[in-house]
N, C-alpha and C. Protein backbone atom coordinates (compact mmCIF):
# COMPACT_ATOMS: atom_id res chain seq x y z
N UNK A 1 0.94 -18.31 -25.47
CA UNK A 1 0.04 -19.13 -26.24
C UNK A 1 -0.85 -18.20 -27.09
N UNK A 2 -0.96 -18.78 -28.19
CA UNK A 2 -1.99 -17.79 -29.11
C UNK A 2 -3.53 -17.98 -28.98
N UNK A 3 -4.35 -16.36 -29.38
CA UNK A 3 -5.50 -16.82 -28.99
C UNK A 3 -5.97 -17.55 -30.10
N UNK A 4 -7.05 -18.47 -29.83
CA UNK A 4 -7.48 -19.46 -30.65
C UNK A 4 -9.02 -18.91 -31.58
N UNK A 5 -9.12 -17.90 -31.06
CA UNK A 5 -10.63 -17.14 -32.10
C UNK A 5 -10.23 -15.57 -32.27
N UNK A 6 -10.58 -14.86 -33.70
CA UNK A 6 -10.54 -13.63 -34.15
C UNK A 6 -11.52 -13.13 -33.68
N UNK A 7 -11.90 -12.06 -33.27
CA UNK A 7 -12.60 -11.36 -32.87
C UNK A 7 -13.01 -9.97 -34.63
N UNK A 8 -14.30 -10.57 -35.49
CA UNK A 8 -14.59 -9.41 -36.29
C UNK A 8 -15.08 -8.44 -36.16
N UNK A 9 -16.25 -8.14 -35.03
CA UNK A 9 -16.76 -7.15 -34.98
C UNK A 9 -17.25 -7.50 -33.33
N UNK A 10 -17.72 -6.18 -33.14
CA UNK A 10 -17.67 -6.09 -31.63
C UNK A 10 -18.95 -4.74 -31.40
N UNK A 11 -20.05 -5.08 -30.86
CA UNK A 11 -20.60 -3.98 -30.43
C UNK A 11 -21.88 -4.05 -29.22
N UNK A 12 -21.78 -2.93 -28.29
CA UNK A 12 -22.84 -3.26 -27.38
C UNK A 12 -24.43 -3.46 -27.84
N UNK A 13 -24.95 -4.09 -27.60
CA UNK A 13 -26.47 -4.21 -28.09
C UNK A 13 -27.41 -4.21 -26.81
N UNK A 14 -27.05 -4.23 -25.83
CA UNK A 14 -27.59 -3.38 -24.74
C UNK A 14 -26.95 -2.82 -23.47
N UNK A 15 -27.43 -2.30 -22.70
CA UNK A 15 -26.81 -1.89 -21.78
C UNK A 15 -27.78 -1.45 -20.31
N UNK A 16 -27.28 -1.23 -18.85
CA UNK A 16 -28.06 -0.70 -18.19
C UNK A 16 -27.13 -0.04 -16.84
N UNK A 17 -27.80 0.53 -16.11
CA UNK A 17 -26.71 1.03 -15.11
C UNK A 17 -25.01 0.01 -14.24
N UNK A 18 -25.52 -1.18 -14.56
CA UNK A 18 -24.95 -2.35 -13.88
C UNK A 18 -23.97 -3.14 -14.63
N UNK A 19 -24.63 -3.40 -15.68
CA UNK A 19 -23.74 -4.02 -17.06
C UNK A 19 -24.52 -4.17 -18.25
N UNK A 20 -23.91 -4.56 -19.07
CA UNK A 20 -24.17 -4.54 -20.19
C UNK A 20 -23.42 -5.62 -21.27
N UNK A 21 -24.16 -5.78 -22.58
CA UNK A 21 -24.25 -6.73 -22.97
C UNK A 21 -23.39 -6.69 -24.65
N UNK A 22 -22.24 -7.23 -24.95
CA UNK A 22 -21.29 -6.94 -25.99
C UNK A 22 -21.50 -8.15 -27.10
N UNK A 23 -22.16 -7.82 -28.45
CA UNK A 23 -22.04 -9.12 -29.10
C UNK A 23 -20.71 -9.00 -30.40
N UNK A 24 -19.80 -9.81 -30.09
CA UNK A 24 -18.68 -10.34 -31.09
C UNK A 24 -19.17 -11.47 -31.93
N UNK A 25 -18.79 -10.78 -33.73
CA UNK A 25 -18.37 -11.61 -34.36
C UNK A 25 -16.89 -11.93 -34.76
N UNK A 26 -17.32 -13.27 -34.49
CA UNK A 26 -15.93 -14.15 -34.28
C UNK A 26 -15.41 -15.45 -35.14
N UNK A 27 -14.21 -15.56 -35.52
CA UNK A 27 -14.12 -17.21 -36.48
C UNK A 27 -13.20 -18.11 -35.33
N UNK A 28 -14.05 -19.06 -35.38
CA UNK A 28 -13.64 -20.34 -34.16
C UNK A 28 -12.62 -20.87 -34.50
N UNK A 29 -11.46 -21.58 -33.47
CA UNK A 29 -10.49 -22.56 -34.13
C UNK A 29 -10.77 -23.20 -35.38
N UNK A 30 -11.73 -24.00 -35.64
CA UNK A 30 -11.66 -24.51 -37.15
C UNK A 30 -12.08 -23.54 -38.24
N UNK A 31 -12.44 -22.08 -37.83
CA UNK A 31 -12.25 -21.22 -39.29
C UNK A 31 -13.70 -20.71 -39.43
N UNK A 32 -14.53 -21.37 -38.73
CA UNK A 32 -15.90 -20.92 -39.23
C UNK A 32 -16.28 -19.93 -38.44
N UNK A 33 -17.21 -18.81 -39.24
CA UNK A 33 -17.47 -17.67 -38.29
C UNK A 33 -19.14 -17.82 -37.20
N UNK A 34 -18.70 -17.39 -36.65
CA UNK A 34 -19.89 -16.81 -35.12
C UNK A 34 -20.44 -15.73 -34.68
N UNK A 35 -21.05 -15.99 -33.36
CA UNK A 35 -21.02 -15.07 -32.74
C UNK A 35 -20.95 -15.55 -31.66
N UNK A 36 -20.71 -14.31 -30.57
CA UNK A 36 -20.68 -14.82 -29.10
C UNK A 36 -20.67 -13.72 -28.28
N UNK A 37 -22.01 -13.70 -27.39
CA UNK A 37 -22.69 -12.31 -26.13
C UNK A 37 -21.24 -12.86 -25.30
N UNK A 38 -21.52 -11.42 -24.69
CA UNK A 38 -20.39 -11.29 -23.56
C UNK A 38 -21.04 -10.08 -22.85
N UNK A 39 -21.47 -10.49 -21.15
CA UNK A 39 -21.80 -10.21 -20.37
C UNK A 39 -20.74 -9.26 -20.04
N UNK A 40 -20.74 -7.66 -20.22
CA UNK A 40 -19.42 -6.84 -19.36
C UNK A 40 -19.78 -6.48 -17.87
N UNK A 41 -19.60 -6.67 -16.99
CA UNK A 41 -19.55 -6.35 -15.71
C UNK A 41 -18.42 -5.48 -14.96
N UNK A 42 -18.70 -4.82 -14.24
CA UNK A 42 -17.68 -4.24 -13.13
C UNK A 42 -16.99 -5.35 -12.23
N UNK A 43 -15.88 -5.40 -11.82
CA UNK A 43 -15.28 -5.79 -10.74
C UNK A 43 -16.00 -5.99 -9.90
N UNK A 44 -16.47 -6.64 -8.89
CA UNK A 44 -16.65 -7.01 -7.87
C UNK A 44 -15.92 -7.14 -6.52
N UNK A 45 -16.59 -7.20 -5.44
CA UNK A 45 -15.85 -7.48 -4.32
C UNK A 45 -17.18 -8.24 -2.85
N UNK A 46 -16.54 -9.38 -2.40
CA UNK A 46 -17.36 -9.87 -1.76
C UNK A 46 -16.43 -9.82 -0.43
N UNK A 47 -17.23 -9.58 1.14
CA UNK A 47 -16.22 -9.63 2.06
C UNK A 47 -16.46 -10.52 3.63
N UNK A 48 -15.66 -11.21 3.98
CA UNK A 48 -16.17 -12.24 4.79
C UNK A 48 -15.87 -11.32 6.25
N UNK A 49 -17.24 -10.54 7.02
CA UNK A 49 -16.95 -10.12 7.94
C UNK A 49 -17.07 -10.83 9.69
N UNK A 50 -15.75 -10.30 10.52
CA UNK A 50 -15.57 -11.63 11.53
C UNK A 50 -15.90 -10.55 12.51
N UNK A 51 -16.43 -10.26 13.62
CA UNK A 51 -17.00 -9.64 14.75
C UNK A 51 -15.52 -10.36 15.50
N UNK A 52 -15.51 -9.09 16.62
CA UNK A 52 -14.38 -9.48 18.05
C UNK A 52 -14.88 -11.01 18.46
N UNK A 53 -16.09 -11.24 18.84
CA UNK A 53 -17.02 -12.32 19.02
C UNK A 53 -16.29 -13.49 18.66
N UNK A 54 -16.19 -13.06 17.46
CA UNK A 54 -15.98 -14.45 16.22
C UNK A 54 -17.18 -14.86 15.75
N UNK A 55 -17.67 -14.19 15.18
CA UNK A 55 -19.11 -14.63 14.85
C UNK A 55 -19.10 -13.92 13.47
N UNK A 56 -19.55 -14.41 12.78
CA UNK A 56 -19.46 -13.48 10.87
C UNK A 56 -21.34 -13.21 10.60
N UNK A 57 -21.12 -12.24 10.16
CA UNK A 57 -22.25 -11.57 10.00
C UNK A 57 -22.33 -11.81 8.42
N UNK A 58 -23.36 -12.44 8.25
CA UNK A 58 -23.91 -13.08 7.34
C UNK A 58 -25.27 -12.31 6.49
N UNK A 59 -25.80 -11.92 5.58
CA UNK A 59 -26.83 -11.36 4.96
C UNK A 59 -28.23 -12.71 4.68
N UNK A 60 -29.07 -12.40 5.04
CA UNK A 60 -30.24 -13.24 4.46
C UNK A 60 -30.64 -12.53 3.34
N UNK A 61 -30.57 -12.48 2.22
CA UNK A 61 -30.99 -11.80 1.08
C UNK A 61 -31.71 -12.36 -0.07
N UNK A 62 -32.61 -11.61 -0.16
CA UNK A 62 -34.00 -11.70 -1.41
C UNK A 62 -33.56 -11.17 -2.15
N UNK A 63 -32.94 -12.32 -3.91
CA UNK A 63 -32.70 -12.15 -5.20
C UNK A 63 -33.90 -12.32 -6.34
N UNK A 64 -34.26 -11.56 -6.78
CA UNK A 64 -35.38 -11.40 -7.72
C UNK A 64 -34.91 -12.39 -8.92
N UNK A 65 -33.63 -12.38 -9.22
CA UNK A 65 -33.49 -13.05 -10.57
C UNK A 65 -33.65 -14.64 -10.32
N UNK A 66 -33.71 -14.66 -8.96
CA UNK A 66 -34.02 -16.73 -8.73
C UNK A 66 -34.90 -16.84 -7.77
N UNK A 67 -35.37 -15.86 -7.38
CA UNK A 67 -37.08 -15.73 -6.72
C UNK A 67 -36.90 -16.52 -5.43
N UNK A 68 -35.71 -15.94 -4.80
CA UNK A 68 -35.41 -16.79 -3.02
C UNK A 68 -34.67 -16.35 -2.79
N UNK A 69 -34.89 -16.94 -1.23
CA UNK A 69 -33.75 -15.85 -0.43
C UNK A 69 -32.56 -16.68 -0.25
N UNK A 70 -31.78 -16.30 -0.08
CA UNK A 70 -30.20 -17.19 0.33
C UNK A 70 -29.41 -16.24 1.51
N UNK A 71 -28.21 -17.34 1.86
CA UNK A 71 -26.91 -16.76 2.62
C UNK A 71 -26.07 -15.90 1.92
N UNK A 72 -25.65 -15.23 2.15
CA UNK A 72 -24.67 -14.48 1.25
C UNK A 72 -23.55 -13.86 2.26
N UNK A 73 -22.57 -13.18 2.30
CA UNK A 73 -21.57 -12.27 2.59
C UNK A 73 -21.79 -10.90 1.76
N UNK A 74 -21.55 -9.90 2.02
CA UNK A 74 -21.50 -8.31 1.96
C UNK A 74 -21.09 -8.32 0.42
N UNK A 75 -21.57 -7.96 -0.63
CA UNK A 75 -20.77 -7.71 -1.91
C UNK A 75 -21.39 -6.58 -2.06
N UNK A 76 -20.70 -6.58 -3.45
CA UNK A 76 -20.66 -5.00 -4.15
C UNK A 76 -20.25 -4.89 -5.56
N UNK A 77 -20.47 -4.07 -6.52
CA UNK A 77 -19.87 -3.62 -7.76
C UNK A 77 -18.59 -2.46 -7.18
N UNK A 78 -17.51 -2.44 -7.84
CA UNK A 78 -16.50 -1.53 -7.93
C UNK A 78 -17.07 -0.32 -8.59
N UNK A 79 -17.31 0.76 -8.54
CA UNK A 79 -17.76 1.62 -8.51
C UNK A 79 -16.19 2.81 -9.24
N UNK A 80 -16.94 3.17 -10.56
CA UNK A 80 -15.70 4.03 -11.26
C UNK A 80 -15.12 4.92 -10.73
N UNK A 81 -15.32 5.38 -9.51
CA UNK A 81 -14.13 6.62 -8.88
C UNK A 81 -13.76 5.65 -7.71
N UNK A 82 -13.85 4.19 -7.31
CA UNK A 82 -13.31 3.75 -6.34
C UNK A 82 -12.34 2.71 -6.61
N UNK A 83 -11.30 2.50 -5.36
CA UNK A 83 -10.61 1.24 -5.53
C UNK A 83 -11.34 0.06 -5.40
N UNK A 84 -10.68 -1.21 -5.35
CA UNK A 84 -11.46 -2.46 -5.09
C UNK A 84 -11.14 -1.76 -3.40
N UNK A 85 -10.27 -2.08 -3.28
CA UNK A 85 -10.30 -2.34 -1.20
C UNK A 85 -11.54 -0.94 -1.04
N UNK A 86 -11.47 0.20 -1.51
CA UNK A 86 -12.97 1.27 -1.40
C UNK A 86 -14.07 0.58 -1.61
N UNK A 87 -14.03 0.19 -2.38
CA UNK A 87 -15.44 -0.58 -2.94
C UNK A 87 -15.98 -1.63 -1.17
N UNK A 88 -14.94 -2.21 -1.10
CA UNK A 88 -15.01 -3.48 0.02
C UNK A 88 -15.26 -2.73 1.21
N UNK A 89 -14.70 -1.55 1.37
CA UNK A 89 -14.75 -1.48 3.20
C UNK A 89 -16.29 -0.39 2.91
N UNK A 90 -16.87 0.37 1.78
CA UNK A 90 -18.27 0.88 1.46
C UNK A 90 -18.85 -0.48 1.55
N UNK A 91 -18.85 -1.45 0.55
CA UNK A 91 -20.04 -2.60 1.17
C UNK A 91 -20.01 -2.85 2.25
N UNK A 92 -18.99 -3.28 2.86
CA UNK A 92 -19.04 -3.64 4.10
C UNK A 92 -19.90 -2.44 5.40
N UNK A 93 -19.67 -1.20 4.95
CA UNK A 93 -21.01 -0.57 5.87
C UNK A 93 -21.92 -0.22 5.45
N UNK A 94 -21.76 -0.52 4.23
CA UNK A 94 -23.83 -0.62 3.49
C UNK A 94 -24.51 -1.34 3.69
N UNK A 95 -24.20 -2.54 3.94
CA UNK A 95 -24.66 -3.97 3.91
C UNK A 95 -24.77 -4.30 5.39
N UNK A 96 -23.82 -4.38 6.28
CA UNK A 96 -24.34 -4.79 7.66
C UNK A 96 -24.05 -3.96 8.87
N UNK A 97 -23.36 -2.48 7.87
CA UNK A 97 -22.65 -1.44 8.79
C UNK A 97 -21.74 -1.53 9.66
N UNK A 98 -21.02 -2.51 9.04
CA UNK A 98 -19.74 -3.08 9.13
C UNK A 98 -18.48 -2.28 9.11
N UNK A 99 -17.55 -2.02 10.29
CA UNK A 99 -16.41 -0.79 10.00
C UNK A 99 -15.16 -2.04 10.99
N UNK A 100 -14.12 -1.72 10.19
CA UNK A 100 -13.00 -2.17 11.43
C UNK A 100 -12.29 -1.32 11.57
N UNK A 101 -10.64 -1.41 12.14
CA UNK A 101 -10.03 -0.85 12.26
C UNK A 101 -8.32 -1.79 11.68
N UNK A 102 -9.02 -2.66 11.72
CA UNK A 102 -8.25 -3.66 10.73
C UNK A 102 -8.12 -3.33 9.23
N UNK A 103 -6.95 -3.82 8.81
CA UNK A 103 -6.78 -4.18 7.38
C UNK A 103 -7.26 -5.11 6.66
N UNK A 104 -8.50 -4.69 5.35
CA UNK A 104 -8.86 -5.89 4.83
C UNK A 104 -7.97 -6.74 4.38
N UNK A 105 -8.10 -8.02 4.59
CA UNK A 105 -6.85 -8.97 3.79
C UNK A 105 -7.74 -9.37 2.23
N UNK A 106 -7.41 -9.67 1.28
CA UNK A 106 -7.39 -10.03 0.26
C UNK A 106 -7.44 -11.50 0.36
N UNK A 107 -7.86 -12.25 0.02
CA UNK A 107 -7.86 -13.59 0.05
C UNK A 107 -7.99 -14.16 -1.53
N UNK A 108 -7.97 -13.43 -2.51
CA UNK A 108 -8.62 -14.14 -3.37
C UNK A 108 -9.24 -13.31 -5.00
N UNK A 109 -8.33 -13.47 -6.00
CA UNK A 109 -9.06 -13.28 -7.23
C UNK A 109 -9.84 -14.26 -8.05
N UNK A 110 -11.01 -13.96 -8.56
CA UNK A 110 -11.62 -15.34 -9.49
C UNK A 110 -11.95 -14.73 -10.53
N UNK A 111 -12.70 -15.16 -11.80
CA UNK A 111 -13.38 -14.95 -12.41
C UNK A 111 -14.97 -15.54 -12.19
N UNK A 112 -15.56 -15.03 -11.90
CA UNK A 112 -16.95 -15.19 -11.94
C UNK A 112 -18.17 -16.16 -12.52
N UNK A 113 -18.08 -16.28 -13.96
CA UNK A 113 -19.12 -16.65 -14.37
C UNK A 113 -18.31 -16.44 -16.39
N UNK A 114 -16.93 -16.74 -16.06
CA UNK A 114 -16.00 -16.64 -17.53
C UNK A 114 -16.50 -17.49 -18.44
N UNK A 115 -17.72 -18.20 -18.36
CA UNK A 115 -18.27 -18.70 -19.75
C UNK A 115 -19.31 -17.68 -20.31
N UNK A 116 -19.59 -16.64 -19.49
CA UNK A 116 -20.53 -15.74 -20.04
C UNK A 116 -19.98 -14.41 -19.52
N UNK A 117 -19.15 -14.20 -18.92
CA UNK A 117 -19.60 -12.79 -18.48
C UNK A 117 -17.49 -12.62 -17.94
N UNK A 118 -17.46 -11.10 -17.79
CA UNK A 118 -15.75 -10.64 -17.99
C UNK A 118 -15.81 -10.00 -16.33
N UNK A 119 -16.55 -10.48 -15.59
CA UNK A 119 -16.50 -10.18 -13.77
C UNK A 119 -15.45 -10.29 -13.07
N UNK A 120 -14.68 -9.68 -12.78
CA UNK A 120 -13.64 -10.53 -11.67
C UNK A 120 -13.78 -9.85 -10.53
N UNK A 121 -14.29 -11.16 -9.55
CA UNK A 121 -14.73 -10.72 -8.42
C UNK A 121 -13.65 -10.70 -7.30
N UNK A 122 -12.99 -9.76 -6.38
CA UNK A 122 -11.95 -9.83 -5.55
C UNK A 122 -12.62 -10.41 -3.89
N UNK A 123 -12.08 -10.86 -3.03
CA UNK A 123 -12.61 -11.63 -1.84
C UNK A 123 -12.01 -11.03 -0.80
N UNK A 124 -12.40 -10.63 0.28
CA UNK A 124 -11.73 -10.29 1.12
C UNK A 124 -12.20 -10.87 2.91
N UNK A 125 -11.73 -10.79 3.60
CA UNK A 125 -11.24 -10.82 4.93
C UNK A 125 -11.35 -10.09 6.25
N UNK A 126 -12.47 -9.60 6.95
CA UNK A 126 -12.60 -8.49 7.42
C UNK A 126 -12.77 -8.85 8.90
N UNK A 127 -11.90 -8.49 9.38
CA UNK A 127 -11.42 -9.17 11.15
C UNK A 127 -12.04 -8.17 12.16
N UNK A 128 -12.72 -8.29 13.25
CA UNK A 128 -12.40 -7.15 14.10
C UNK A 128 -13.72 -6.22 14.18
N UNK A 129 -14.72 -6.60 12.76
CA UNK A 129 -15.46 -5.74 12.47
C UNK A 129 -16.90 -5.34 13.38
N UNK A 130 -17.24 -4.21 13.67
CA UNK A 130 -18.52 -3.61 14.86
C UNK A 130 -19.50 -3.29 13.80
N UNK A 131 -20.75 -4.06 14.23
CA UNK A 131 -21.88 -3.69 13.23
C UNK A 131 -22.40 -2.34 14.01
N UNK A 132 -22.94 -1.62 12.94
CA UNK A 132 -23.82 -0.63 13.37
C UNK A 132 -25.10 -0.56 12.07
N UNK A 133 -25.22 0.86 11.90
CA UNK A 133 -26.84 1.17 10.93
C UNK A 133 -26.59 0.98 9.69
N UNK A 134 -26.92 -0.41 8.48
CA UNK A 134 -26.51 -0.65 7.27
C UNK A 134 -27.32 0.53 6.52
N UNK A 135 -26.62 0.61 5.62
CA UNK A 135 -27.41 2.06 4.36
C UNK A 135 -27.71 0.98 2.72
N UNK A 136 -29.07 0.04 3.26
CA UNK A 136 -29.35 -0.97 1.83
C UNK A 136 -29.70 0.31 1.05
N UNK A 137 -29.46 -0.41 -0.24
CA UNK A 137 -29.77 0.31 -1.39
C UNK A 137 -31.38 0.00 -1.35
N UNK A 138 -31.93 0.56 -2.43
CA UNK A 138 -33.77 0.58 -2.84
C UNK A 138 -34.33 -1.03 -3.04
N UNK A 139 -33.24 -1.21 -4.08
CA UNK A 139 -33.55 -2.61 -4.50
C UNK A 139 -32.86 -3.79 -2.87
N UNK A 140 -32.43 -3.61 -2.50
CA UNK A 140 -32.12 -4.55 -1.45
C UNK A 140 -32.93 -4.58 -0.65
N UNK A 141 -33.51 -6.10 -0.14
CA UNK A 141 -34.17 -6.52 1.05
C UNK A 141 -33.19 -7.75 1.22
N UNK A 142 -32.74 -6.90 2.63
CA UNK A 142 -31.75 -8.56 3.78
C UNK A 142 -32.02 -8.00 4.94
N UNK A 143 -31.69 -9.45 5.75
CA UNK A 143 -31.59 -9.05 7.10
C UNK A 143 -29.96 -9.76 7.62
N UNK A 144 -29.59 -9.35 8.53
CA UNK A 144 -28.32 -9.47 8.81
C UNK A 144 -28.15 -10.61 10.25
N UNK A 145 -27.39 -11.04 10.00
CA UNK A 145 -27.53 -12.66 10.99
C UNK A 145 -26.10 -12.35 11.35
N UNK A 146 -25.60 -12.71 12.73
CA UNK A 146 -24.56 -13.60 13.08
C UNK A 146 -24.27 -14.73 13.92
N UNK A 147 -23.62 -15.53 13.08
CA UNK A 147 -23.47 -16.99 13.60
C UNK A 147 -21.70 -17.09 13.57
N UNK A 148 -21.92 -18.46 14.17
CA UNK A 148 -20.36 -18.77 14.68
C UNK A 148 -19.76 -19.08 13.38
N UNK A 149 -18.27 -19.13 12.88
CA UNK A 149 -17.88 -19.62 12.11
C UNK A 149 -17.84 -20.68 11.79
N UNK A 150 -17.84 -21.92 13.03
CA UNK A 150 -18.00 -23.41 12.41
C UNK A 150 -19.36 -23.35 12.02
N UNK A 151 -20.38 -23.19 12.40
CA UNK A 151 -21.80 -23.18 11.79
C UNK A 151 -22.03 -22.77 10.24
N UNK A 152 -21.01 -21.23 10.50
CA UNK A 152 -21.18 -20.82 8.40
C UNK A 152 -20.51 -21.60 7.89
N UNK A 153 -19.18 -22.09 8.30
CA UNK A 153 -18.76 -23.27 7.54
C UNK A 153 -18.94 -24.43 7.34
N UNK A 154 -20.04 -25.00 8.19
CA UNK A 154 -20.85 -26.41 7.65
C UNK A 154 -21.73 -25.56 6.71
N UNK A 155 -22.65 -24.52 7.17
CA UNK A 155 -23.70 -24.03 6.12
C UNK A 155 -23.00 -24.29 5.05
N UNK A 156 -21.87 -24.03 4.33
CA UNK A 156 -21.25 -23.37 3.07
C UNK A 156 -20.92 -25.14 2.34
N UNK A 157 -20.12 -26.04 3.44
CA UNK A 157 -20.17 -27.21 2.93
C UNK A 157 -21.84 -28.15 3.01
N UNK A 158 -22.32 -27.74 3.38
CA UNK A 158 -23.51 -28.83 3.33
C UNK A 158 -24.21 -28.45 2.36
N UNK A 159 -24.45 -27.40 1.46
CA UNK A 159 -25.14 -26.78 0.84
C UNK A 159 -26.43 -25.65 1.32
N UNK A 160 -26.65 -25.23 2.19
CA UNK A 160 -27.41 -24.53 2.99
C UNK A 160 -26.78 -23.41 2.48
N UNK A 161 -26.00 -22.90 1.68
CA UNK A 161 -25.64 -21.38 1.58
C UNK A 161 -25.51 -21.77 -0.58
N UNK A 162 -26.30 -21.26 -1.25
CA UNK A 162 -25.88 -21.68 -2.30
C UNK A 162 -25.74 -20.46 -3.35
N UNK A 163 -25.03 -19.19 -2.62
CA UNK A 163 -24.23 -18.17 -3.48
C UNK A 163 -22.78 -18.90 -3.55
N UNK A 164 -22.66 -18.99 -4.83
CA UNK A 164 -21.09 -19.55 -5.31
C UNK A 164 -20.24 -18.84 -5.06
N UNK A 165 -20.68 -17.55 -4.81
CA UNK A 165 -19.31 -16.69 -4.46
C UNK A 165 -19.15 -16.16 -2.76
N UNK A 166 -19.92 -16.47 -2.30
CA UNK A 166 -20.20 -16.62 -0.81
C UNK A 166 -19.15 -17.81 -0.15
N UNK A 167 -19.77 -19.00 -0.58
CA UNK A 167 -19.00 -20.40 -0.61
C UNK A 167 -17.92 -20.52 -0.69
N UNK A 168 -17.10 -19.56 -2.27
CA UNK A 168 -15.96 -19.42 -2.31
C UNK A 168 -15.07 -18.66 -1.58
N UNK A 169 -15.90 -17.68 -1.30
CA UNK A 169 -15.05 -17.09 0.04
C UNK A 169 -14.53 -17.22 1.07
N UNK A 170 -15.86 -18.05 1.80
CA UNK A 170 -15.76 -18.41 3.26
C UNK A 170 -15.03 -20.14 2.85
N UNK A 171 -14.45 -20.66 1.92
CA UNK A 171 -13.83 -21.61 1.92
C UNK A 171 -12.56 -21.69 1.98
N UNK A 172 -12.33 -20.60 0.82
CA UNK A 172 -10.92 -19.92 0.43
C UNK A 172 -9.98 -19.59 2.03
N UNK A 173 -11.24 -18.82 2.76
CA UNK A 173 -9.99 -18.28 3.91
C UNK A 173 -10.78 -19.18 5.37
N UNK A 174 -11.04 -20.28 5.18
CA UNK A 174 -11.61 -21.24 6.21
C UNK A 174 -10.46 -21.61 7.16
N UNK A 175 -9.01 -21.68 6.55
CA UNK A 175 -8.11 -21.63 7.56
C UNK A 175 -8.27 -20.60 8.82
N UNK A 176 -8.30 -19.23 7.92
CA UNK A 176 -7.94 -18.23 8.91
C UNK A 176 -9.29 -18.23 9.45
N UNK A 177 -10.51 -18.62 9.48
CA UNK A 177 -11.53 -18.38 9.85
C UNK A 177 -11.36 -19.16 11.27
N UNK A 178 -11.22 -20.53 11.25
CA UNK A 178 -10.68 -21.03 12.34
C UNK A 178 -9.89 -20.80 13.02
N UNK A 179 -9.09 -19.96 12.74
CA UNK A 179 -7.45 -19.61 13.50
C UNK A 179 -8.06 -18.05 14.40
N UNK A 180 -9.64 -17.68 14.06
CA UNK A 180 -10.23 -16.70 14.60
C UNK A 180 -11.03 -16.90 15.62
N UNK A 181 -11.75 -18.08 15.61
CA UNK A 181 -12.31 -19.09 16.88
C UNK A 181 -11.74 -18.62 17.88
């Protein structure tokens, strides 16, 4: 299928350690010209970690950009000398000091936030996992919770957890989450 807008010009107009911000001029299906920001982001990776227990260790985390705390799962930016699965099994012991001996499973590619921004966040699966001493970054304040899986999975359907990419995670692999019970 052909793309439906030209792309005339293209240039960053800001930027910061995290992402940065690309404005295209562009002529729309009917011919007339534009513009249109485009949010560039790194890859992502978010990871649903399951204790021997069966219990998933969950983040309480304080986001400045919506001024509250929420549920979340372990994420991360992909980081330019790492893989995604590197990226995933580093969050995973930054965040709740999370290590297995298991293989992360993959559960899941999305796009993010594709009306504004070029994110694709990867999902993963983390079985087996022993918390120990998380290494938060400066800017991070969480505290680390674990609860049973049917509990995060009403949280996630009732609305009590309202990171979209949290939600999508622990929904995506809700089979196997139960099959971990």
């Amino acid at each position: 299928m052909s793309k439906p807008f030209q792309t005339t010009s293209s240039q960053i107009v800001w930027s910061c350690p995290w992402y940065r911000v690309r404005k295209d001029g562009i002529i729309t299906p009917n011919g007339r010209s534009g513009e249109y920001n485009v949010i560039e982001s790194p890859t992502s990776v978010w990871i649903v970690p399951v204790t021997p227990a069966g219990e998933i260790a969950l983040i309480y985390n304080y986001r400045y950009t919506v001024d509250a705390w929420g549920w979340e799962v372990p994420a991360g930016s992909v980081k330019p000398d790492q893989t995604e699965l590197e990226a995933a099994v580093c969050e995973l012991k930054e965040e709740v000091g999370g290590e297995t001996n298991d293989p992360l499973v993959e559960i899941g590619r999305f796009y993010t936030a594709n009306g504004i921004c070029n994110e694709l966040g990867i999902y993963y699966l983390a079985t087996n996992v022993t918390l120990g001493e998380p290494a938060h970054e400066a800017a991070e304040v969480m505290e680390i919770h674990l609860k049973p899986i049917d509990e995060v999975l009403h949280m996630a359907h009732s609305g009590q957890i309202s990171d979209g990419n949290t939600v999508l995670a622990l929904l995506i692999c809700a089979e196997k989450l139960r099959a971990l019970r």
